[in-house]
N, C-alpha and C. Protein backbone atom coordinates (compact mmCIF):
# COMPACT_ATOMS: atom_id res chain seq x y z
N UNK A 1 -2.13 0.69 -47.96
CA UNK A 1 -1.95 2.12 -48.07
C UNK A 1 -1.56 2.43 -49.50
N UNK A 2 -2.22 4.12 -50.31
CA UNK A 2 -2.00 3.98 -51.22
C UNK A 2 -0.69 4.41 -51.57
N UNK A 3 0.07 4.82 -52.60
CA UNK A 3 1.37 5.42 -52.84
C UNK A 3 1.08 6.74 -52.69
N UNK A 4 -0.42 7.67 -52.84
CA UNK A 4 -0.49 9.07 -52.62
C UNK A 4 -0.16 9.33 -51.12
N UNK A 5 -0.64 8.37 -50.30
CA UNK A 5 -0.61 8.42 -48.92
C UNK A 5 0.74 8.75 -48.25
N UNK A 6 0.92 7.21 -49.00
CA UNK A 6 2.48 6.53 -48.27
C UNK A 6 3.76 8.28 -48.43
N UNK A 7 3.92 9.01 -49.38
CA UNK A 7 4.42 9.59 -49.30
C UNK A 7 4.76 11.14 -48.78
N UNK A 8 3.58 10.95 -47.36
CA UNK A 8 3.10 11.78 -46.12
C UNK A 8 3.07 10.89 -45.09
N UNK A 9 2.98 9.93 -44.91
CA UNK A 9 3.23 8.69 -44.09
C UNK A 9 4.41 9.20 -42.84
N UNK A 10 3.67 9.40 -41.78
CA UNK A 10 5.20 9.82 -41.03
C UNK A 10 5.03 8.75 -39.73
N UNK A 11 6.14 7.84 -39.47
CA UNK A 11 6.36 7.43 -38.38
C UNK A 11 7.19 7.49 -37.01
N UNK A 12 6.34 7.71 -35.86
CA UNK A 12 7.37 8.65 -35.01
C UNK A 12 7.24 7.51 -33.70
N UNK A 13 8.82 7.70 -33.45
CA UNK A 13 9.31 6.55 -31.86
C UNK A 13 9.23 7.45 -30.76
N UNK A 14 8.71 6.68 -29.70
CA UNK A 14 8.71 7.22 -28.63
C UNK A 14 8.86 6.26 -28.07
N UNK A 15 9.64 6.32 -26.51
CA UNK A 15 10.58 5.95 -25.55
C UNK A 15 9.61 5.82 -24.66
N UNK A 16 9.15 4.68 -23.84
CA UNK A 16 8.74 4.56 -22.55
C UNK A 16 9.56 4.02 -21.57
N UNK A 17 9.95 5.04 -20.22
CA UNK A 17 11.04 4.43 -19.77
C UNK A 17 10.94 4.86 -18.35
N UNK A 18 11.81 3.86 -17.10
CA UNK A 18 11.75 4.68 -16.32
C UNK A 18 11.71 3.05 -15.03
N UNK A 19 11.76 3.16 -13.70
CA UNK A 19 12.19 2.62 -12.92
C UNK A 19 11.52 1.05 -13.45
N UNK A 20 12.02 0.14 -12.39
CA UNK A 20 11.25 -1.52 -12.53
C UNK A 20 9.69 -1.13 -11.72
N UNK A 21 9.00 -1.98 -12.63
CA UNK A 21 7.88 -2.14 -12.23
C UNK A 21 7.09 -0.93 -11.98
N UNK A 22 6.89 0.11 -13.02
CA UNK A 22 6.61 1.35 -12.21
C UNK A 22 5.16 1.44 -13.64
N UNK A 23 4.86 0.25 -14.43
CA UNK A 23 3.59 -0.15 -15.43
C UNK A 23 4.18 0.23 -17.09
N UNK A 24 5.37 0.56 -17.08
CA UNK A 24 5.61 0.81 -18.60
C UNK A 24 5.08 -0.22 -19.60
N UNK A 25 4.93 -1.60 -19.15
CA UNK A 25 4.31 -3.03 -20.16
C UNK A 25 2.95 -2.51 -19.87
N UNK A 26 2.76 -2.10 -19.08
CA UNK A 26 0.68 -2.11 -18.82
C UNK A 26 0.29 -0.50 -19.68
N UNK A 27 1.48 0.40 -19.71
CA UNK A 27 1.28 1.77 -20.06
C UNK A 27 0.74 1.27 -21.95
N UNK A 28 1.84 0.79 -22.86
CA UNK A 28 1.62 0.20 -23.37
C UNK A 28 0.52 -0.44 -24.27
N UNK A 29 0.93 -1.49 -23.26
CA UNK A 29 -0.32 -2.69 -23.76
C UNK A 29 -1.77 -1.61 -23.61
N UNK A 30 -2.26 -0.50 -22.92
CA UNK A 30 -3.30 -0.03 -22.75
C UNK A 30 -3.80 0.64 -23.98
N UNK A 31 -2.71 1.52 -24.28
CA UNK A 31 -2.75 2.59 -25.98
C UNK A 31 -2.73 2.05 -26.95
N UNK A 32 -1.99 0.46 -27.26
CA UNK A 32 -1.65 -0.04 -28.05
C UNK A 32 -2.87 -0.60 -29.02
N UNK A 33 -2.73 0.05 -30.23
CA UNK A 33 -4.15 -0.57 -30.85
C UNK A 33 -3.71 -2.42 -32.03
N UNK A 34 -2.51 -2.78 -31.33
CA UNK A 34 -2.20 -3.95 -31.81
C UNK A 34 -1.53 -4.67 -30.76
N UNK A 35 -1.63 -5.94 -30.59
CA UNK A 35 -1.17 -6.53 -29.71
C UNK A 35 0.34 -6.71 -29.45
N UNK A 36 0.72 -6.06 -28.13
CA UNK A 36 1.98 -5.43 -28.24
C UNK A 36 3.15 -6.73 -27.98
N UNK A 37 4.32 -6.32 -28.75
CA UNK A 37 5.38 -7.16 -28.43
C UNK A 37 5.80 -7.10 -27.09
N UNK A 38 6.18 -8.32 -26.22
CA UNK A 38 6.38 -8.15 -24.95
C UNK A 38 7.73 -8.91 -24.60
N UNK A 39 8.55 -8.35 -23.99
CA UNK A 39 9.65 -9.72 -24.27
C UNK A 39 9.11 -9.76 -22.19
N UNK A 40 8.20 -9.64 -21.79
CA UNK A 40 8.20 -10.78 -19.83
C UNK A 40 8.60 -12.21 -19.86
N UNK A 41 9.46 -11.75 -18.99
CA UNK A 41 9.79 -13.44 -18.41
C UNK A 41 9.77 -13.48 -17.05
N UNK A 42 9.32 -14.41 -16.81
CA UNK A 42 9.45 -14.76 -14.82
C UNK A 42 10.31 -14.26 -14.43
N UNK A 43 10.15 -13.71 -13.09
CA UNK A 43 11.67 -13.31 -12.25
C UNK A 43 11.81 -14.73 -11.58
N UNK A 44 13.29 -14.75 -11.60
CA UNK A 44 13.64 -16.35 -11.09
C UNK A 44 14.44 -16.16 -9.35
N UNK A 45 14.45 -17.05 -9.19
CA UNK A 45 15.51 -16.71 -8.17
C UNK A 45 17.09 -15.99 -8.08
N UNK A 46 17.67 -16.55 -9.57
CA UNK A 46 19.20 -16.27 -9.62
C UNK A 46 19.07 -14.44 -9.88
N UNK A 47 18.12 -13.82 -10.44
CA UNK A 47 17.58 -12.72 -10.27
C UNK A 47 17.27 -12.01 -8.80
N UNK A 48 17.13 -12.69 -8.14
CA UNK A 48 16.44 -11.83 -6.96
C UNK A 48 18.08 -11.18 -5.90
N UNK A 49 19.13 -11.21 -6.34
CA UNK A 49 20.10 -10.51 -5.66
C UNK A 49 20.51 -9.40 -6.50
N UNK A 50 20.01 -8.86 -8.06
CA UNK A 50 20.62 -8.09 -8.57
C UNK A 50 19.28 -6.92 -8.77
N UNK A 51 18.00 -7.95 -8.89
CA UNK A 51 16.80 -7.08 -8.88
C UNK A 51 16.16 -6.97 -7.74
N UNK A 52 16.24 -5.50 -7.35
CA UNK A 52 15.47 -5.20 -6.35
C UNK A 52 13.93 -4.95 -6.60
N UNK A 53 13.09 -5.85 -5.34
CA UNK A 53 12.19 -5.71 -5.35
C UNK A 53 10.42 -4.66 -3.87
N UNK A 54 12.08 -3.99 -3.73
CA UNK A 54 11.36 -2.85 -2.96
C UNK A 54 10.09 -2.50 -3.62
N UNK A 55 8.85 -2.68 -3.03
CA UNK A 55 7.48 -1.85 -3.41
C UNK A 55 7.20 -2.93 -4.38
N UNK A 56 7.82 -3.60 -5.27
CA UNK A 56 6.50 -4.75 -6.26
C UNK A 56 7.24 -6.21 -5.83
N UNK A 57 6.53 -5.83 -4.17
CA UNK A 57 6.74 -7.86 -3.87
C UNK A 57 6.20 -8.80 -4.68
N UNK A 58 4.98 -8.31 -4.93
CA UNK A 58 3.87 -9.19 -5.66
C UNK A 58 4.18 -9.06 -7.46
N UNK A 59 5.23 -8.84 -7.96
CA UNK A 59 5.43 -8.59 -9.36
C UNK A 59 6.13 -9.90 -9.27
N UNK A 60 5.76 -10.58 -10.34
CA UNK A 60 6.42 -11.97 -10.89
C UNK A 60 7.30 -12.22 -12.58
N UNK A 61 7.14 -11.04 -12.96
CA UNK A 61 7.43 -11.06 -14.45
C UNK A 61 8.33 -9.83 -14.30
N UNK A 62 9.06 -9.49 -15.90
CA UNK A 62 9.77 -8.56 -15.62
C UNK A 62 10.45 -8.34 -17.28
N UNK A 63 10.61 -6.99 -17.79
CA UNK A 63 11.03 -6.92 -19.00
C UNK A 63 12.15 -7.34 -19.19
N UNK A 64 12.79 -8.22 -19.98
CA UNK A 64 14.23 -8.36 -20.25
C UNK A 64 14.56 -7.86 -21.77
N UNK A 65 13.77 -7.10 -22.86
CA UNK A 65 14.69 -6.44 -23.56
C UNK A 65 13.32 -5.15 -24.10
N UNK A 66 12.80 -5.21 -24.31
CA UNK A 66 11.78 -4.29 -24.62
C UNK A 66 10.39 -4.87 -25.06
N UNK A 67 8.95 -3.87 -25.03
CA UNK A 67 8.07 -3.57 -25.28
C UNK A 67 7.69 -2.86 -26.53
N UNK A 68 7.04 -3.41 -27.26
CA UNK A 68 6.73 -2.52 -28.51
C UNK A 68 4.98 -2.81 -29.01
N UNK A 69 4.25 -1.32 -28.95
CA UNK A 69 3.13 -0.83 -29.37
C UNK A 69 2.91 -0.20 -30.43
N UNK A 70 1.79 0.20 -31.12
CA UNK A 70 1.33 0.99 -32.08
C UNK A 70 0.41 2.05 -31.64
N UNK A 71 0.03 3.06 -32.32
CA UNK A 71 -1.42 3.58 -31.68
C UNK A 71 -1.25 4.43 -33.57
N UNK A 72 -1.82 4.46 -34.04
CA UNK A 72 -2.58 5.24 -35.17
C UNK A 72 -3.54 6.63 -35.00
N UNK A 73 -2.37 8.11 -35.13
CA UNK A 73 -3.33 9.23 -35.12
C UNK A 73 -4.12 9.38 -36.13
N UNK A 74 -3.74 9.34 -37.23
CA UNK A 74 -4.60 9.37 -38.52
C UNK A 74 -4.05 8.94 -39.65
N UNK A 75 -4.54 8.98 -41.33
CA UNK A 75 -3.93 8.02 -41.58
C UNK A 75 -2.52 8.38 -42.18
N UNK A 76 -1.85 9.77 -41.42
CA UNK A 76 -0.80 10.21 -42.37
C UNK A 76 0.34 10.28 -40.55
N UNK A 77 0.12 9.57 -39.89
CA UNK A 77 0.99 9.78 -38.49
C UNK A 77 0.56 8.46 -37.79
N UNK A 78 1.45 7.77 -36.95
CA UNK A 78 1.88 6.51 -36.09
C UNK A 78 2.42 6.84 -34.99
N UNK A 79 2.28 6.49 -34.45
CA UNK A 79 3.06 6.42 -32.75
C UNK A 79 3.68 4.90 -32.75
N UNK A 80 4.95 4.63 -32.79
CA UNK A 80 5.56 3.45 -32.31
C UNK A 80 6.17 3.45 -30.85
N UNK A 81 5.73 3.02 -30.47
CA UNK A 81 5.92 2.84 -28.77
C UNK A 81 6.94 1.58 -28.06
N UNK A 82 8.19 2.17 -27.82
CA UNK A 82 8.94 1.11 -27.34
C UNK A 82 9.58 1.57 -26.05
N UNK A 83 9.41 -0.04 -25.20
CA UNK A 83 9.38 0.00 -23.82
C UNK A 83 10.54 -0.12 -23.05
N UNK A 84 11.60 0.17 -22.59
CA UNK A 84 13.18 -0.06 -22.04
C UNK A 84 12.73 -0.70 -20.74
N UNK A 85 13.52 -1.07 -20.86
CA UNK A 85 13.76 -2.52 -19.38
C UNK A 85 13.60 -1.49 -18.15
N UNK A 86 13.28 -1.90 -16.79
CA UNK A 86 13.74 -0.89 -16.09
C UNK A 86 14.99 -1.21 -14.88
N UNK A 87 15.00 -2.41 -15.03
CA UNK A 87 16.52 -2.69 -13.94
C UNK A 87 17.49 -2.11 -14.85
N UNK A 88 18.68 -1.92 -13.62
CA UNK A 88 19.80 -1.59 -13.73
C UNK A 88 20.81 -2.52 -14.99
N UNK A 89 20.50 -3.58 -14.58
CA UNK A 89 21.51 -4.54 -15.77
C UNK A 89 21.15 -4.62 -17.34
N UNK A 90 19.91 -3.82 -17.17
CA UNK A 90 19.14 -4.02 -18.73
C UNK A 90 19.47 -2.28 -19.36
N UNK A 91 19.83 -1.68 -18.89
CA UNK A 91 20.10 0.10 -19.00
C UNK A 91 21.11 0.19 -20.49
N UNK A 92 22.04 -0.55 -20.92
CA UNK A 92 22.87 -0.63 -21.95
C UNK A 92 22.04 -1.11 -23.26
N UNK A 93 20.68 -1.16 -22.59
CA UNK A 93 19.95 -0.96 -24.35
C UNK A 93 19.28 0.03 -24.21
N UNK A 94 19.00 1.22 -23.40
CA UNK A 94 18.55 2.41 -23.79
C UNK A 94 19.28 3.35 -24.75
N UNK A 95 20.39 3.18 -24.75
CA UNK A 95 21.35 4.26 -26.20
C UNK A 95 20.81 3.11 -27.35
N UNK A 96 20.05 2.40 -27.87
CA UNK A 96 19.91 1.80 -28.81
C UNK A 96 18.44 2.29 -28.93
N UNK A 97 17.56 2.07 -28.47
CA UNK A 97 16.26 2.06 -28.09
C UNK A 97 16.00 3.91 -28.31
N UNK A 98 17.17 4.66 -27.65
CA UNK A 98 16.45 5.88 -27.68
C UNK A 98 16.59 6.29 -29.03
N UNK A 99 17.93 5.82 -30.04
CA UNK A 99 18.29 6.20 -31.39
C UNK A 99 17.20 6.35 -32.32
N UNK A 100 16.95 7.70 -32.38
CA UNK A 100 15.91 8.28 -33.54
C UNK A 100 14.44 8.66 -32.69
N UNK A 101 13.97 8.92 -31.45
CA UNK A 101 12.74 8.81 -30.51
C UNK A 101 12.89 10.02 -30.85
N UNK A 102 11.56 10.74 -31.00
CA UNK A 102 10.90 12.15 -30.84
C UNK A 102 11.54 12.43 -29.18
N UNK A 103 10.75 11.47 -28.61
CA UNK A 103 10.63 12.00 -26.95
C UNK A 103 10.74 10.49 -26.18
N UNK A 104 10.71 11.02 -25.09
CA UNK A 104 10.25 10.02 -23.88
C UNK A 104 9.45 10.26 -22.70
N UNK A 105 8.71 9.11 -22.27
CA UNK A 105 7.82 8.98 -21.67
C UNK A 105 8.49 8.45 -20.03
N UNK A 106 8.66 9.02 -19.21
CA UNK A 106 9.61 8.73 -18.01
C UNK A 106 8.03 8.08 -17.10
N UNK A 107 8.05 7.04 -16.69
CA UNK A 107 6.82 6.36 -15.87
C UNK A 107 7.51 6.64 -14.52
N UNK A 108 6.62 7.09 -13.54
CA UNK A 108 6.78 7.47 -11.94
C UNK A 108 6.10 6.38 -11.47
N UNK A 109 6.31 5.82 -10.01
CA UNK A 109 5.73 5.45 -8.89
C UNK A 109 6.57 6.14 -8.12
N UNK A 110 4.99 6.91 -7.25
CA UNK A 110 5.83 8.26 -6.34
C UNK A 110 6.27 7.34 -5.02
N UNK A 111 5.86 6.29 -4.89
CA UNK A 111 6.16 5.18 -3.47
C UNK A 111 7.70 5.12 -4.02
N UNK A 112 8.25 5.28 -5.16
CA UNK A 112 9.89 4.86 -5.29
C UNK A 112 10.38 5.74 -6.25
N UNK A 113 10.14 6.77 -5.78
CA UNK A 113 10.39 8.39 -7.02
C UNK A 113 11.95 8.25 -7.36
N UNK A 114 12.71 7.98 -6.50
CA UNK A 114 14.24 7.75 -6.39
C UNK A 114 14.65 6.79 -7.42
N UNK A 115 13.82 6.02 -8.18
CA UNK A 115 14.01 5.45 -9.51
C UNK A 115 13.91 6.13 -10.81
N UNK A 116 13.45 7.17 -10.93
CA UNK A 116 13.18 8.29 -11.73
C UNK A 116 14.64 8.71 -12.29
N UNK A 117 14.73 9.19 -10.99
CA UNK A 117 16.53 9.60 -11.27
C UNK A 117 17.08 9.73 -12.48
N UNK A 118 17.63 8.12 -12.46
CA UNK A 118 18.03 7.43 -13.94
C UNK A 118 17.86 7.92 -15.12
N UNK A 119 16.64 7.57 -15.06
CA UNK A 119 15.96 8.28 -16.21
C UNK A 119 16.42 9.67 -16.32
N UNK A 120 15.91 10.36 -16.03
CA UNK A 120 15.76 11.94 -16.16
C UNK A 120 17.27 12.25 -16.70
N UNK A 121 18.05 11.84 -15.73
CA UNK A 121 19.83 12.10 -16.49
C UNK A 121 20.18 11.32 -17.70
N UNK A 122 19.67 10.33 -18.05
CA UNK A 122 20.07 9.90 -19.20
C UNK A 122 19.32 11.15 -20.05
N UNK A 123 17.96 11.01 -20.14
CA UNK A 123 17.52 12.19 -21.16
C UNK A 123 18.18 13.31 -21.34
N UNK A 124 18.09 13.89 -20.02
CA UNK A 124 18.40 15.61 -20.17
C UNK A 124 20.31 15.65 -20.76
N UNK A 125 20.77 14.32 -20.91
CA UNK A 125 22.08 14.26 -21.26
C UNK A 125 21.92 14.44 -22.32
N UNK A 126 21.31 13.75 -23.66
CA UNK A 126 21.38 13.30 -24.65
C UNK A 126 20.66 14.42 -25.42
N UNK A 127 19.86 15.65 -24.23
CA UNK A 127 18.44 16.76 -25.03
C UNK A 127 17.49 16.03 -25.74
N UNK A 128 17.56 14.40 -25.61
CA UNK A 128 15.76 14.38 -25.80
C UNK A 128 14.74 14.85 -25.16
N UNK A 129 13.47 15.13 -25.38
CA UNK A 129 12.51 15.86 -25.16
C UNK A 129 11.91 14.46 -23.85
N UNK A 130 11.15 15.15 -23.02
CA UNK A 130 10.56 14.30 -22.02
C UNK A 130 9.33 14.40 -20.92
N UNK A 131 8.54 13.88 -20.45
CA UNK A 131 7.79 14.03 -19.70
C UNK A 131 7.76 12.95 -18.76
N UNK A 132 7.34 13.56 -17.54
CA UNK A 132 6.92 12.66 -16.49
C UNK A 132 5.58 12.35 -16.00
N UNK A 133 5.48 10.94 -16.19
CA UNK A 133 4.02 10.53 -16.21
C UNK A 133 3.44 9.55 -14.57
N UNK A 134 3.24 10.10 -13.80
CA UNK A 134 3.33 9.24 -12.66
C UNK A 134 2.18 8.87 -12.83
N UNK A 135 2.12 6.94 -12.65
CA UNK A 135 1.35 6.19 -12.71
C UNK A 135 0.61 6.75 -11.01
N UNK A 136 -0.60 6.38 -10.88
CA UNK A 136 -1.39 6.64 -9.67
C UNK A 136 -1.77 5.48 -9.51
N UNK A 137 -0.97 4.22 -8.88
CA UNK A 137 -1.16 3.30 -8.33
C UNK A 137 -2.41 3.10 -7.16
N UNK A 138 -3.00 2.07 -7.30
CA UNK A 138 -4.23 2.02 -5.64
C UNK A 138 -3.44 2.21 -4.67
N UNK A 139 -3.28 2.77 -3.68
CA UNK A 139 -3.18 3.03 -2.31
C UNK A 139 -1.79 3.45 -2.01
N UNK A 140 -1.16 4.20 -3.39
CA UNK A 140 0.00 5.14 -3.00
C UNK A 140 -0.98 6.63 -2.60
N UNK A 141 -0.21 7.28 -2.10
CA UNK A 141 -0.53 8.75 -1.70
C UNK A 141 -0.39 9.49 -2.49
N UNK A 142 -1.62 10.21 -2.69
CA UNK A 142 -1.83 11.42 -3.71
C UNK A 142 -0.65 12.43 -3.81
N UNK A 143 0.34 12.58 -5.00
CA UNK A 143 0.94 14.26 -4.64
C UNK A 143 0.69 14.95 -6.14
N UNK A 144 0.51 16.39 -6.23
CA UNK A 144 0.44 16.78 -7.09
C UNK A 144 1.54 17.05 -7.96
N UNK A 145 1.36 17.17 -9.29
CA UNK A 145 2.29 17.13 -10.69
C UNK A 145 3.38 18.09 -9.79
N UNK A 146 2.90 19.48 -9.51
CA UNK A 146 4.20 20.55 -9.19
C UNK A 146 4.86 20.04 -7.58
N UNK A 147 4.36 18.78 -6.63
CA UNK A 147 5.12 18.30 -5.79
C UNK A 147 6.16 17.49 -6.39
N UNK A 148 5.79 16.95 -7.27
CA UNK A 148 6.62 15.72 -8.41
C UNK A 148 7.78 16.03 -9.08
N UNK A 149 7.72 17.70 -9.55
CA UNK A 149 8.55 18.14 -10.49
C UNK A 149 9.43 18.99 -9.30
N UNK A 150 8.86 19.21 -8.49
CA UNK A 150 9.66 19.55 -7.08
C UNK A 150 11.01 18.55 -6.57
N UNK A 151 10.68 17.56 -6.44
CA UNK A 151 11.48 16.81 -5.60
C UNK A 151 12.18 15.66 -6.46
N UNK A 152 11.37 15.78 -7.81
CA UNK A 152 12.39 15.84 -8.80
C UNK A 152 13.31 16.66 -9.37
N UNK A 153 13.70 17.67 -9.07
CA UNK A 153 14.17 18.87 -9.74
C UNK A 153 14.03 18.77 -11.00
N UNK A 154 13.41 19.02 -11.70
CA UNK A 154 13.13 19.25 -12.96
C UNK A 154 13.04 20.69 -13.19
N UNK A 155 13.83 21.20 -14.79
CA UNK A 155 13.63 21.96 -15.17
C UNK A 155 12.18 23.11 -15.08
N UNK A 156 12.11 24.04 -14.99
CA UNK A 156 10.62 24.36 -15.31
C UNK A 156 10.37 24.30 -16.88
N UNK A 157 9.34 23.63 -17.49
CA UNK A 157 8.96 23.41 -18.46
C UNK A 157 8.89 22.32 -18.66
N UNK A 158 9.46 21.16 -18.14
CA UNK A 158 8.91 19.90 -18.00
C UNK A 158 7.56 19.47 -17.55
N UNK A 159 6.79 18.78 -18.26
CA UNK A 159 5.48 18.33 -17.85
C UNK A 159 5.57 17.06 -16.92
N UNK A 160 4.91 17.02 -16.20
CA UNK A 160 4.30 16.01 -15.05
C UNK A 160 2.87 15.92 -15.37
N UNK A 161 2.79 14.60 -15.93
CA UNK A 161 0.99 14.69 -15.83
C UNK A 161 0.77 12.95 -15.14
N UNK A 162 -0.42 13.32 -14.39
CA UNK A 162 -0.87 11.84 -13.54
C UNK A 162 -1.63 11.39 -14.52
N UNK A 163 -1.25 9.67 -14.16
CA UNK A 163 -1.84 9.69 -15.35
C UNK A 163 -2.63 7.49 -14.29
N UNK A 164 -3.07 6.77 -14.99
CA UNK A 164 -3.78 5.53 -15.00
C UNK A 164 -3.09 4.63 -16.11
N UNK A 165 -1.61 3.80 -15.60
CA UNK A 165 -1.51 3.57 -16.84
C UNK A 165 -1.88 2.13 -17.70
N UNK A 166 -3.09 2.33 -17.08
CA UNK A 166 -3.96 0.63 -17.13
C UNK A 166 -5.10 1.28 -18.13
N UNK A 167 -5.34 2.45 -18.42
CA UNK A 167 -6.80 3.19 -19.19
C UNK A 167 -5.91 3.71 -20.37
N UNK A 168 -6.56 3.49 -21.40
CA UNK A 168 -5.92 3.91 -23.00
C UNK A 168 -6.41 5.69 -22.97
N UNK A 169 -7.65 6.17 -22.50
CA UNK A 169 -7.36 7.52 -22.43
C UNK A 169 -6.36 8.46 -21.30
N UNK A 170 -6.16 7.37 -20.65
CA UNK A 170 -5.18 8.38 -19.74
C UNK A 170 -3.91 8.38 -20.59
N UNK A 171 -3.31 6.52 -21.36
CA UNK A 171 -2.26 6.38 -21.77
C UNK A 171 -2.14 7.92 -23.36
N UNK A 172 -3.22 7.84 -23.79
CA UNK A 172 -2.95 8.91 -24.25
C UNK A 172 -2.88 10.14 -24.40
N UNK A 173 -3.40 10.90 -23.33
CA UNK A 173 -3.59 11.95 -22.36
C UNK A 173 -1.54 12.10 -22.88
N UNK A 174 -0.93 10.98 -22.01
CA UNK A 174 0.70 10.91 -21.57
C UNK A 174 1.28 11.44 -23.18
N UNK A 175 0.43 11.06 -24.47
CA UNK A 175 1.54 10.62 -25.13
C UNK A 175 1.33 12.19 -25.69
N UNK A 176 -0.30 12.75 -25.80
CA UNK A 176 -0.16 13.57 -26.51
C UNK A 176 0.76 15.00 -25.73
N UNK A 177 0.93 14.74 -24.26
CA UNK A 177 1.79 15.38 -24.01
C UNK A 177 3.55 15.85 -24.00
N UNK A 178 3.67 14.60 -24.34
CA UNK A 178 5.28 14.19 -25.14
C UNK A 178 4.96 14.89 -26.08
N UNK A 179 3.87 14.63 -27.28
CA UNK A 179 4.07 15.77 -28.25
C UNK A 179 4.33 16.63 -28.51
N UNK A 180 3.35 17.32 -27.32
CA UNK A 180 3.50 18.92 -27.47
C UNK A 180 5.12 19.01 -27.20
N UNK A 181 5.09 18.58 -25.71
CA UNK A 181 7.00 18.73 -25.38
C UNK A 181 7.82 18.86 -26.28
N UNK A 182 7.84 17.79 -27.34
CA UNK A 182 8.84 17.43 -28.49
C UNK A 182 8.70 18.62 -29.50
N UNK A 183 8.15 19.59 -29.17
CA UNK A 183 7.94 20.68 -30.63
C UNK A 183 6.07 21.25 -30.66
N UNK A 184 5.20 20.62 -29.82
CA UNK A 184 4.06 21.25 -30.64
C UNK A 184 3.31 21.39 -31.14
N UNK A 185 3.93 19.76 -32.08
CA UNK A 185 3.57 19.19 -32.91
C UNK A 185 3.51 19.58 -34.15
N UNK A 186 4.79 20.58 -34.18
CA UNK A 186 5.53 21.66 -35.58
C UNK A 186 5.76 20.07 -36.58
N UNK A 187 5.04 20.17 -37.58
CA UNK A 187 5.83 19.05 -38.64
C UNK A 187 4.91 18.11 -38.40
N UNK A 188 3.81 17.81 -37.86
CA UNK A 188 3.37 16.99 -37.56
C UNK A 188 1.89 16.49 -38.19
């Protein structure tokens, strides 16, 4: 990059976050136009009394400190994409992780919406900007964005968008909607 560039160069964090196993590593790895940092490790046994595995029997891996992506809007803006754990014992690195994020990206599985929770109160504590992105897993049941933001209580003005978070246009469908959320994309 040249030095005329570099000094319009803007790089912006965003937060992917939100229950265990609900695709934040697959959300990710999908947008990511570089091969993303992954910290998965096996779930072991001495794990299986503190991590619950309601709804991803079949999940064998599991974040233990974060996820980190790239995606490139053009050549004067970045998206850095970092992923927060989603168990309970890993939650004391989200005040690190969120330090300096435009926004966040809250990942749904509506089969375990009651993991959301979390999320949503940490944000709306802190007034980062946020959206809810419910992954549409195979053979969960369809509900629409305004059932979602329903039974989530969410503010009105919060976005809910469904999203695939295995397809890089859906993953960015999610992000450019954090944008707008975050401002608009005033400054951008």
């Amino acid at each position: 990059m040249d030095s005329a560039n570099s000094d319009h160069f803007q790089a912006l964090k965003i937060l992917v976050a939100g229950g265990f196993g609900v695709g934040k590593t697959t959300l990710i790895g999908a947008v990511s136009e570089i091969r993303p940092l992954s910290t998965e490790e096996v779930l072991t046994e001495a794990g299986r009394p503190v991590d619950r595995l309601d709804g991803v029997g079949q999940k064998t891996t599991t974040t233990v400190a974060l996820d980190f992506g790239r995606i490139t809007i053009d050549s004067d803006l970045a998206l850095y994409l970092f992923g927060a754990p989603g168990q309970d014992r890993f939650w004391f690195l989200w005040d690190e992780l969120a330090q300096g994020a435009l926004g966040a990206v809250i990942l749904a599985d509506t089969r375990r919406l009651e993991q959301c929770f979390p999320a949503v109160d940490f944000f709306e504590r802190r007034g980062l900007p946020f959206v809810i992105a419910v992954n549409c897993f195979d053979g969960a049941r369809d509900h629409s964005a305004e059932a979602v933001a329903q039974a989530l209580d969410l503010d009105p003005g919060i976005p809910v968008v469904l999203c695939d978070a295995r397809t890089r246009v859906s993953g960015k469908e999610v992000l450019i909607a954090l944008v707008r959320q975050a401002g608009g994309g005033q400054g951008l």
